[in-house]
Protein backbone atom coordinates (compact mmCIF):
# COMPACT_ATOMS: atom_id res chain seq x y z
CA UNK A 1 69.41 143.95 44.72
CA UNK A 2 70.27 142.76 48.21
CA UNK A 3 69.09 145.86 49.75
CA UNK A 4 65.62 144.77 47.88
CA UNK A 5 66.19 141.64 49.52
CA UNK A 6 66.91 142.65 53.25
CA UNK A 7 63.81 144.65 53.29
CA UNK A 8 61.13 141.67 52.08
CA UNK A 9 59.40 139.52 54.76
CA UNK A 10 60.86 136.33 53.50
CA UNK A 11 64.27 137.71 54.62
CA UNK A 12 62.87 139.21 58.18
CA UNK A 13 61.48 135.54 58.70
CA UNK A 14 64.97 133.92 57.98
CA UNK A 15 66.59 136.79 60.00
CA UNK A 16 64.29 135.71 62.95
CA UNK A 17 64.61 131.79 63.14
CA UNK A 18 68.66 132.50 62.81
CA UNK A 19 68.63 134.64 65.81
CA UNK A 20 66.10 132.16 67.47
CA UNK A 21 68.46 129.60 66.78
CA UNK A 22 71.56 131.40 67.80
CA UNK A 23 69.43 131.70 71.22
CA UNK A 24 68.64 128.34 71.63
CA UNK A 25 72.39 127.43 71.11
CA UNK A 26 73.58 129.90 72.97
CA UNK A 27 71.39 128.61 75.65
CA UNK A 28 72.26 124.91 75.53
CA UNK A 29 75.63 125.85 75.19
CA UNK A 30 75.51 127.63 78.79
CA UNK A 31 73.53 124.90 79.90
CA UNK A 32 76.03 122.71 81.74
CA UNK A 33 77.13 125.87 83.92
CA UNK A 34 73.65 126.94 84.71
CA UNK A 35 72.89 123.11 86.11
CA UNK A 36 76.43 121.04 86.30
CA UNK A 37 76.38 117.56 87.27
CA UNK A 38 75.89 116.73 90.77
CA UNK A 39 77.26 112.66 91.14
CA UNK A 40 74.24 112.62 94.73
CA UNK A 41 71.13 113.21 91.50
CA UNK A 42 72.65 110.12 89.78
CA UNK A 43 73.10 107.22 92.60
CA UNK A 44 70.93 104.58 92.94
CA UNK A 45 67.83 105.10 94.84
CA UNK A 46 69.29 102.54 97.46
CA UNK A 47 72.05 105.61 98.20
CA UNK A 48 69.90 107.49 100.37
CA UNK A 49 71.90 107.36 103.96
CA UNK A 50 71.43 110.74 105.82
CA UNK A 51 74.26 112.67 107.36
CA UNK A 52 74.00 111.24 111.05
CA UNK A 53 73.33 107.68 109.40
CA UNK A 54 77.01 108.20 107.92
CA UNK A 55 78.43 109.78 111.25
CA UNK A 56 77.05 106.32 112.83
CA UNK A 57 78.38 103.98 110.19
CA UNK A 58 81.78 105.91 110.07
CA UNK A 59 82.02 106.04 113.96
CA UNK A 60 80.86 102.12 114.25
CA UNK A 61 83.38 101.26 111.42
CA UNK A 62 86.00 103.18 113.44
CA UNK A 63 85.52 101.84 116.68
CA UNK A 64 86.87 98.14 116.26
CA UNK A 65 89.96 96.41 117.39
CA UNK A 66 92.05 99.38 116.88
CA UNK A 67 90.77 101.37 120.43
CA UNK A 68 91.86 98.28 122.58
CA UNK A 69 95.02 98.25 121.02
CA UNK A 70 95.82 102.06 121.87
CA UNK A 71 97.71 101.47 125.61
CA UNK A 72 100.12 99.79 123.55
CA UNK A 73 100.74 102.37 121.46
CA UNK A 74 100.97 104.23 124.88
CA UNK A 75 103.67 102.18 125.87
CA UNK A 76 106.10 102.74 123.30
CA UNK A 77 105.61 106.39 123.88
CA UNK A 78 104.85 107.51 127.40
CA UNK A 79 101.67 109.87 128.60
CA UNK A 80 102.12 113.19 127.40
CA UNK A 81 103.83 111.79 123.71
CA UNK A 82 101.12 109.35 123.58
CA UNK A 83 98.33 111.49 123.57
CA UNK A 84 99.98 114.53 121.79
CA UNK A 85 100.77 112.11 119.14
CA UNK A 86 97.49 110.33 119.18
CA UNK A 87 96.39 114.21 118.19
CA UNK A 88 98.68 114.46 115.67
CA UNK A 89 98.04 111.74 114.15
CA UNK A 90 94.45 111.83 114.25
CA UNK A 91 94.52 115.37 112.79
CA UNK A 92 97.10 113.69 109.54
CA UNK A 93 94.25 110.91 108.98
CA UNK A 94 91.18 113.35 108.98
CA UNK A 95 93.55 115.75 106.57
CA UNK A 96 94.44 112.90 103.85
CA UNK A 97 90.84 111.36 103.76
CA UNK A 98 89.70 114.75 103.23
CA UNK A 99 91.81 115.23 100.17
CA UNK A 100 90.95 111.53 98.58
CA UNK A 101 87.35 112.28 99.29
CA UNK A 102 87.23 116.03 97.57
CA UNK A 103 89.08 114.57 94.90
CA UNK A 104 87.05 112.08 94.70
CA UNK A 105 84.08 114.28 94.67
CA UNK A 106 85.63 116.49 91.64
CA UNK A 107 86.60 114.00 89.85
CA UNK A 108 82.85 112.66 89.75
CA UNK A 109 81.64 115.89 88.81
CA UNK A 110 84.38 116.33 85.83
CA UNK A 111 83.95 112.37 84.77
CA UNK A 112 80.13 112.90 85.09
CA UNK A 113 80.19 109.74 87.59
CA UNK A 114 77.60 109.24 90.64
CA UNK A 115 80.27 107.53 92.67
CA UNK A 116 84.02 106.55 92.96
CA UNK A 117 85.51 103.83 95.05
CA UNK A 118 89.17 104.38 96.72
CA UNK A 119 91.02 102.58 93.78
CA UNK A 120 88.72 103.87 90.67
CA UNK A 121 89.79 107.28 92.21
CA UNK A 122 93.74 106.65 92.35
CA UNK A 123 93.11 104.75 88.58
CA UNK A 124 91.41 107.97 86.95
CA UNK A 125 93.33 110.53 89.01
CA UNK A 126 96.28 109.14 87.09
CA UNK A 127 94.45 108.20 83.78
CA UNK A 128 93.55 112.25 83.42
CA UNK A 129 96.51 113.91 85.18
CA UNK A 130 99.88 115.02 83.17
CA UNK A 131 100.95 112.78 80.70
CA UNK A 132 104.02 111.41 81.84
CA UNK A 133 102.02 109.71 84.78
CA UNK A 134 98.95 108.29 82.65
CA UNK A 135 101.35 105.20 81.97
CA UNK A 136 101.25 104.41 85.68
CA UNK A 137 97.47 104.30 86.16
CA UNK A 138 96.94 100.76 86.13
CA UNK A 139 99.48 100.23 88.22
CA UNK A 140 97.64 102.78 90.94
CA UNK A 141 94.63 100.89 90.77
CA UNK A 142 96.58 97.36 91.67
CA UNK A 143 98.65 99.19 94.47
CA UNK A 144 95.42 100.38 95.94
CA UNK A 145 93.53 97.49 95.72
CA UNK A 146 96.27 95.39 96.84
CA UNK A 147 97.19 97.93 100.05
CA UNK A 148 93.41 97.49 101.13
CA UNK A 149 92.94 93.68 100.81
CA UNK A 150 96.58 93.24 102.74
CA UNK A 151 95.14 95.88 105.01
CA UNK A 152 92.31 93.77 105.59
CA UNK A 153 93.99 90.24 105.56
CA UNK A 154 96.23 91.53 108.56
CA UNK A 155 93.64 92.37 110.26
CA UNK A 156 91.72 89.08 110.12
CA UNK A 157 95.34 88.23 111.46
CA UNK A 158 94.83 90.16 114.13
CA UNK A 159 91.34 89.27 115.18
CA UNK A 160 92.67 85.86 115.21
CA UNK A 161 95.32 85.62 117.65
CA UNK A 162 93.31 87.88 120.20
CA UNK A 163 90.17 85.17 119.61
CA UNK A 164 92.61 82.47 120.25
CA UNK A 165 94.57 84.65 123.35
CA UNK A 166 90.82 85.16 124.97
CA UNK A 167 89.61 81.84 124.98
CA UNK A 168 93.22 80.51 126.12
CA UNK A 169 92.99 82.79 129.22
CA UNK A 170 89.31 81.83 130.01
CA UNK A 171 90.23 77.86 129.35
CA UNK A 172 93.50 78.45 131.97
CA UNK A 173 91.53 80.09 134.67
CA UNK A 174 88.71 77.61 134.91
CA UNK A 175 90.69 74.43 134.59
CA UNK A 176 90.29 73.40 130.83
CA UNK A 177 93.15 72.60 128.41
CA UNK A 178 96.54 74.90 128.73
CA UNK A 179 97.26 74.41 124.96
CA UNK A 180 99.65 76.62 123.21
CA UNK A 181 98.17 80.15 121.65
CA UNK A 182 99.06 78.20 117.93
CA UNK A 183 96.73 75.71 118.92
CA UNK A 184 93.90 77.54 119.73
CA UNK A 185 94.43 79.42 116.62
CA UNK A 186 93.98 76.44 114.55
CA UNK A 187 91.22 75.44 116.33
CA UNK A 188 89.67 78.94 115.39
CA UNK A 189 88.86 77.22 112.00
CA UNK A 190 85.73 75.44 113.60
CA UNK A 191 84.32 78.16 113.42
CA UNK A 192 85.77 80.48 110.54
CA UNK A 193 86.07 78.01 108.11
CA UNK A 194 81.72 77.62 108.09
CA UNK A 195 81.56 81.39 108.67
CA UNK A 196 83.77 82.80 105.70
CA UNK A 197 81.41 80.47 103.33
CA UNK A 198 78.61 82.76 103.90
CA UNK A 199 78.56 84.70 99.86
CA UNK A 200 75.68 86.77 100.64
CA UNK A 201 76.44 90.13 103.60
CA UNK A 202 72.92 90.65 104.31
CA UNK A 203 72.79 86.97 106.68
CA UNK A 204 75.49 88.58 108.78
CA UNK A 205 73.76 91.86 109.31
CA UNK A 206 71.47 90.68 112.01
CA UNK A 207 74.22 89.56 114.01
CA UNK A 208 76.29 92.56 113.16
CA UNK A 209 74.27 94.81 114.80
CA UNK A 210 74.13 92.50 118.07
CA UNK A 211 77.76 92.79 117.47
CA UNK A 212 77.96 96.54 117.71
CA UNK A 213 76.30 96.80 121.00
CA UNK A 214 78.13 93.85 122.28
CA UNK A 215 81.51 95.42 121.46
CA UNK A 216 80.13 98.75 123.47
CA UNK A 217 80.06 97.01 126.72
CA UNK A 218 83.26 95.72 125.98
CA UNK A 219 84.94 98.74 125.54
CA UNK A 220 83.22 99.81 128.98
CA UNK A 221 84.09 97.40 130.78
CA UNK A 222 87.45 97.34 130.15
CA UNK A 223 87.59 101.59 131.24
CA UNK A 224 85.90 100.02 134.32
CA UNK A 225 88.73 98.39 134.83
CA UNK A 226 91.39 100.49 133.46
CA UNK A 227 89.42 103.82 136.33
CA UNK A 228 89.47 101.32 138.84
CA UNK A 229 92.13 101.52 141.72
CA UNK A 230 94.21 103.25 138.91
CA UNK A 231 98.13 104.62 139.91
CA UNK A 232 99.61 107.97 139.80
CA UNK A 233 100.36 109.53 136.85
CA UNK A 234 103.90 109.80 138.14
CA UNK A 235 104.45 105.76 137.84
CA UNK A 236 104.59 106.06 134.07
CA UNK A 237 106.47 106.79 131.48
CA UNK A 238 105.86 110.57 130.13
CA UNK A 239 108.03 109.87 127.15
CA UNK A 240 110.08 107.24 126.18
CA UNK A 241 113.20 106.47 123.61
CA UNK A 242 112.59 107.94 120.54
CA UNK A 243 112.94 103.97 119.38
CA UNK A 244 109.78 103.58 120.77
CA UNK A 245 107.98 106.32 118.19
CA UNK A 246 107.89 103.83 114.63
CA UNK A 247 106.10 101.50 117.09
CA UNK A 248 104.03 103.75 118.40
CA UNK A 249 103.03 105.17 114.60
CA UNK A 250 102.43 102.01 113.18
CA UNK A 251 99.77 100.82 116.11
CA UNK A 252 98.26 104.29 116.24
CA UNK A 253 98.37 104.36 112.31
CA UNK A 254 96.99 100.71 112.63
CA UNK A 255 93.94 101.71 115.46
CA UNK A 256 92.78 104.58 113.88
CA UNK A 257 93.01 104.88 109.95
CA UNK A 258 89.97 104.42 108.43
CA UNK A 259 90.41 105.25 105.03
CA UNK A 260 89.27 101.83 103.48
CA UNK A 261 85.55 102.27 104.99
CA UNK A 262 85.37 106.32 104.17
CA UNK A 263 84.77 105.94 100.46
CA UNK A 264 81.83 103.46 100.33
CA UNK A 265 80.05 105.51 103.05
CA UNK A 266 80.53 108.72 101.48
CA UNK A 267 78.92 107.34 98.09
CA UNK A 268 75.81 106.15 99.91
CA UNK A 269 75.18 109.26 101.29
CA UNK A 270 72.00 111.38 100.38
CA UNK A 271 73.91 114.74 100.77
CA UNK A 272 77.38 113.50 100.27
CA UNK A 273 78.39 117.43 100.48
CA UNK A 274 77.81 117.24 104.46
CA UNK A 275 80.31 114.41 104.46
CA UNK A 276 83.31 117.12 104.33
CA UNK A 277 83.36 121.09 105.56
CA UNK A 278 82.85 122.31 108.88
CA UNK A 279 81.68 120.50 111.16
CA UNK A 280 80.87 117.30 108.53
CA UNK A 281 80.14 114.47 109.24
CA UNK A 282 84.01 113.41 108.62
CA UNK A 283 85.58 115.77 111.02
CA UNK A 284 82.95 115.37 114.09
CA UNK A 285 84.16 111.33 113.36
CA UNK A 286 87.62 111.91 113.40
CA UNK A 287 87.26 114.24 116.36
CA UNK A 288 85.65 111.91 118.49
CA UNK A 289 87.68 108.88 117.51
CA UNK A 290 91.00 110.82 118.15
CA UNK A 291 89.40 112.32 121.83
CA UNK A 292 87.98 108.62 122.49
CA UNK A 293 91.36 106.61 121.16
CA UNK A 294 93.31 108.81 122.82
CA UNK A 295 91.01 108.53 126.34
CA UNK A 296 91.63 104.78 126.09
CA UNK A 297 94.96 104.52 125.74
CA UNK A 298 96.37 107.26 128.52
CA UNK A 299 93.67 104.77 130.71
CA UNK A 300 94.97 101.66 129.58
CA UNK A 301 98.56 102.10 129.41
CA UNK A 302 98.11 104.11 133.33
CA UNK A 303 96.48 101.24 134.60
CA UNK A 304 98.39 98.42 133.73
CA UNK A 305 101.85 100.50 132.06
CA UNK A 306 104.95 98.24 130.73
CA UNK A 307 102.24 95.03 131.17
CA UNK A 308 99.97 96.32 128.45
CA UNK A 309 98.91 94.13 125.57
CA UNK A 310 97.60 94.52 121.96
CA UNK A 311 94.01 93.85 123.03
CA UNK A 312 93.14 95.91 126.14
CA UNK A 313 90.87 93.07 127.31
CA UNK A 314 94.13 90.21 127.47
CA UNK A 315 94.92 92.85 130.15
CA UNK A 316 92.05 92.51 132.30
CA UNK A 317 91.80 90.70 135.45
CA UNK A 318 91.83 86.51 135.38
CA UNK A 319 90.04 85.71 138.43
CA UNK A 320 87.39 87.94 137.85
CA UNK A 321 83.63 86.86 136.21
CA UNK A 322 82.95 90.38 134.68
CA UNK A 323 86.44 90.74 133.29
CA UNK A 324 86.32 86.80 131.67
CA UNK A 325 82.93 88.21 129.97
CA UNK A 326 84.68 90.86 128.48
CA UNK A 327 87.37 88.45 126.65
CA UNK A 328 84.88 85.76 125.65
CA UNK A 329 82.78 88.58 124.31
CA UNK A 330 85.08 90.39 122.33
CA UNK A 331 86.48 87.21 121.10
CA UNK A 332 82.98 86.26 119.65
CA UNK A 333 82.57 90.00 118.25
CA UNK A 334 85.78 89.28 116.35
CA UNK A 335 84.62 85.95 115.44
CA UNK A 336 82.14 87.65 113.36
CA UNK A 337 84.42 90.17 112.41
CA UNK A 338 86.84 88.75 110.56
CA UNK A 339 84.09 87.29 107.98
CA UNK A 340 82.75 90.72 107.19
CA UNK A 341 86.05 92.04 106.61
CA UNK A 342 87.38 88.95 104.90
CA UNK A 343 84.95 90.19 101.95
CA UNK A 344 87.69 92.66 101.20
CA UNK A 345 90.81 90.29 100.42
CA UNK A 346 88.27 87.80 98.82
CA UNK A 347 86.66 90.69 96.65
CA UNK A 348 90.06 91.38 95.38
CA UNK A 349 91.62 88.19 94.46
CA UNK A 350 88.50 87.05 93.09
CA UNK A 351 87.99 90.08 90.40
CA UNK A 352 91.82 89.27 89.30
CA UNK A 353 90.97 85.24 88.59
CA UNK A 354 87.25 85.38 87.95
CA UNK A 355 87.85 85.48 84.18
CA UNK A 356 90.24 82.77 84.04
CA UNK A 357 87.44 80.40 85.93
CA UNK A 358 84.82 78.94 83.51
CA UNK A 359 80.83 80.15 84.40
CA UNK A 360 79.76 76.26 85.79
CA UNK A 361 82.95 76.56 88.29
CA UNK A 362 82.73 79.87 89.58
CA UNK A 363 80.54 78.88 92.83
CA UNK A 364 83.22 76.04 93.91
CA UNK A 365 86.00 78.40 92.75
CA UNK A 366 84.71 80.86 94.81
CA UNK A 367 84.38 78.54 98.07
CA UNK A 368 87.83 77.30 96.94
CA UNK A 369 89.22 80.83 97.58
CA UNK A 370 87.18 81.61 101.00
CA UNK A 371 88.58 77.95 102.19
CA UNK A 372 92.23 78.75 101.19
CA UNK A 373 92.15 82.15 101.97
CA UNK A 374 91.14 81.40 105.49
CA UNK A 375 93.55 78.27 105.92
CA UNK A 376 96.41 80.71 105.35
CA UNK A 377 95.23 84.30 107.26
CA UNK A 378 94.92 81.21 110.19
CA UNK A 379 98.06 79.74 109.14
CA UNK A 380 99.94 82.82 109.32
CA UNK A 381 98.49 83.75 113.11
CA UNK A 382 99.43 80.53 114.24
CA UNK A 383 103.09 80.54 113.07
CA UNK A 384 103.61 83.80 114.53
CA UNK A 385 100.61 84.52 117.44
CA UNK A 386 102.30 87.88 118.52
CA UNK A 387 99.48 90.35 118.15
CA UNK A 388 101.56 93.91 118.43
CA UNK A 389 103.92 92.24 115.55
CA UNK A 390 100.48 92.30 112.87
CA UNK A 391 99.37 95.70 114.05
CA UNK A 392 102.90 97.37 113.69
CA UNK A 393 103.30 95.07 110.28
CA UNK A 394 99.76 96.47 108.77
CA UNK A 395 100.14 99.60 109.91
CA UNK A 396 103.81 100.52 108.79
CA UNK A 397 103.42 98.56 105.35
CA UNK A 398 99.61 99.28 104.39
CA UNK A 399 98.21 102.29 106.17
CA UNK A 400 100.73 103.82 105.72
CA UNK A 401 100.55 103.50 101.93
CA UNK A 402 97.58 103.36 100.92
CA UNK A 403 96.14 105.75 104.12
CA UNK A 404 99.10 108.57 103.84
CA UNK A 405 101.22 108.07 100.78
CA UNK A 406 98.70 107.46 98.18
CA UNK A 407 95.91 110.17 98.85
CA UNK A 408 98.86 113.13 99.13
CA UNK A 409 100.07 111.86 95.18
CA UNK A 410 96.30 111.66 94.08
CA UNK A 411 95.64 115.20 95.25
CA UNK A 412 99.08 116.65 93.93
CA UNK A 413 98.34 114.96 90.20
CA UNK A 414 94.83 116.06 90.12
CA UNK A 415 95.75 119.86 90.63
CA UNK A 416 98.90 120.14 89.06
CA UNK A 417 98.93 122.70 86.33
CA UNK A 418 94.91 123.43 87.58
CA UNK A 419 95.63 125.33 90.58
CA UNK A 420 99.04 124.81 92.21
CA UNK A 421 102.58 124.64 90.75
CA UNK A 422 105.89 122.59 91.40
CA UNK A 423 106.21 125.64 94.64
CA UNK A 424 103.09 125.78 95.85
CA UNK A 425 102.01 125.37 99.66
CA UNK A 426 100.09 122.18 98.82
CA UNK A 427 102.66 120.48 97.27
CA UNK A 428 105.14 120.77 100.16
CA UNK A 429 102.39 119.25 102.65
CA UNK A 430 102.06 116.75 100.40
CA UNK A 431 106.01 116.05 100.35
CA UNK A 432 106.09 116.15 103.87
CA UNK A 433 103.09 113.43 104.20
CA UNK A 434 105.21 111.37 101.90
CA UNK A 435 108.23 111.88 103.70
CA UNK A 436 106.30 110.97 107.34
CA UNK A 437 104.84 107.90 105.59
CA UNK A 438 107.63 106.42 103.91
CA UNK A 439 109.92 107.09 107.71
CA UNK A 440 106.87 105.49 109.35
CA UNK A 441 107.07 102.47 106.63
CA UNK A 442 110.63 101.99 106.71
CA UNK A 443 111.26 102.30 110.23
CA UNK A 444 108.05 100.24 111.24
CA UNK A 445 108.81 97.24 109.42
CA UNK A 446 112.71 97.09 110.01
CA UNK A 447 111.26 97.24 113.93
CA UNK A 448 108.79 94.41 113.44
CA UNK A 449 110.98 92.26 111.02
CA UNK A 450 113.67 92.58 113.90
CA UNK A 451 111.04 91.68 116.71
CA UNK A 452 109.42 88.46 114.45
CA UNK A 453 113.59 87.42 113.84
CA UNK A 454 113.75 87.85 118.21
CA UNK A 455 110.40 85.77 118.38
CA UNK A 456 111.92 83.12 116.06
């Protein structure tokens, strides 16, 4: 009877739409391999920054207070240290924002996600690694958020007492008030206090771009200065105590990690797959920040050696018209800089209270926050106006957590059990970044608590 059957048309017809079917399903089933998700196809249409637009915002986000802070650096190190260091450490920085960023990038892909930001990466590494770490992801996500707005608050810090050191210097030399460094950081708050109400970026981004150029003449002037009349090599320091190296890490780490910025560039990219590889747009960054940090401090530190400061331009001559330009404009450059970065501590504390605040009172709770935030990042500078003491602080504490220590986990959960195992290669480089940050933490911060106890 079913041999009757398997001949008749109505059972060809059947026969046909099954294997039709099986096709199709077969077909959609393959589907995702023949086109997988590409995170670029699903960004807004506002993400549409080309590859040299991202090597100019990553080299203009690079270039800030950090480069006039390298002859430090230099001097707790010596020439040939200095800039062998400034190498190595330039070459640790690219590596570990490379890993975040591929992770990053596969995780997007797996998660079907157009973009990740530095802490949704660290929360979902952790959320979809092994088990016994899924417990820990929230606690990720607060560590990285927190490293990046502390990151940030220090450096308002920062910007701060070198505002407050330039205008005192200028003031001195041309016969106005010779007030304390405190006091001109307090009066800092004329103007900060006004600026760090602004809610909306895109009223700063006029004068940001003045800023930009402003801050490149800076930077040239003071290598005028630093080329000028400059001593033999021989009158410096090579290498010095091996006491001097935390310092020296923690201003380097301090000058030249950029990991906080890397992220939000990378996600507005058109082709975010020319942000890594050879060259990239990451490493012809890092290449040319390491070559020009590096450039500026063997200068700086040669010119003016065991008298270097934390802000190359506090170093420049007093009596001079050209070199008083350099410090007032630098000063007003930071002026403006520390209420575009003071978005990133304010960002933070607000998305962990904005809940708690009723709709009606969110505006004055918001101003509430900018006013106290700013009282106490002012506060702070003025109880302790010792520039190198923030930059080794941040950098041992902050960069070196949430720039070294962080990134080598997040790349160690996301391929465990995938592609490497408890003795793979990759696991002992991440160790060994773990190991360099936590020594650079530890000894960092036992250096600057016992410089801030000297200074008390």
């Amino acid at each position: 009877m079913m041999e009757g059957r398997r001949g008749s048309k109505t059972y060809k017809w059947w026969q046909w739409l099954l294997e039709k079917n099986i096709i199709e399903l077969a077909y959609n089933g393959s589907r995702e391999d023949l086109d997988p998700y590409v995170p670029s196809e699903h960004r807004p249409l506002a993400s549409n920054t080309s590859s040299l637009g991202a090597l100019a915002h990553l080299l203009k986000a690079s270039l800030g207070s950090g480069v006039l802070a390298m002859p430090l650096a230099f001097k707790n190190a010596g020439l040939v240290v200095g800039s062998l260091g400034t190498l190595f450490i330039g070459f640790i920085c690219c590596h570990v924002i490379h890993v975040l960023v591929k992770t990053s990038q596969e995780l997007c892909v797996e998660l079907k996600r157009p973009a990740l930001g530095y802490a949704d990466t660290c929360d979902l590494v952790f959320q979809h690694g092994p088990k016994p770490v899924r417990k820990f992801a929230p606690f990720a996500r607060e560590l990285a958020d927190w490293a990046l707005a502390l990151t940030h608050a220090g450096a308002c810090c920062v910007y701060t007492v070198v505002i407050a050191e330039s205008f005192r210097q200028v003031s001195v030399q041309y016969g106005g008030p010779q007030w304390s460094v405190t006091v001109y950081c307090a009066l800092t708050l004329v103007v900060l206090i006004p600026l760090t109400q602004i809610s909306k970026l895109k009223y700063l981004v006029p004068f940001s771009a003045l800023a930009n150029v402003v801050w490149l003449v800076s930077i040239c002037i003071s290598l005028y200065y630093c080329l000028r009349d400059k001593p033999a090599v021989s009158d410096r320091n090579l290498a010095t105590s091996i006491s001097g190296l935390p310092t020296f890490i923690s201003t380097s780490l301090f000058a030249m990690e950029g990991i906080g910025v890397v992220m939000p560039v990378e996600n507005e990219m058109k082709k975010p797959q020319h942000f890594l590889g050879c060259p990239g747009v990451l490493n012809t960054a890092m290449i040319a920040v390491a070559i020009l940090y590096g450039f500026v401090g063997f200068c700086g530190y040669l010119q003016y050696g065991e008298e270097a400061r934390g802000s190359l331009t506090l170093n420049l001559p007093q009596d001079e018209i050209l070199a008083q330009s350099a410090k007032i404009l630098v000063a007003c450059v930071m002026l403006l800089s520390f209420a575009l970065i003071y978005y990133v501590p304010v960002d933070v504390v607000w998305r962990k209270i904005q809940d708690r605040v009723p709709a009606r009172k969110q505006a004055w709770a918001m101003s509430g926050v900018r006013l106290l935030g700013t009282l106490i990042l002012v506060g702070i500078a003025s109880a302790i106006p010792r520039l190198e003491l923030f930059m080794e602080l941040v950098g041992a504490v902050c960069l070196s957590v949430m720039g070294l220590l962080l990134p080598a986990i997040v790349e160690t959960i996301w391929r465990w059990n995938k592609d490497i195992t408890l003795w793979s290669f990759v696991v002992l480089k991440n160790f060994l970044i773990g190991v360099f940050s936590l020594i650079a933490m530890v000894s960092g911060v036992t250096f600057a608590i016992m410089a801030i106890v000297d200074e008390l």
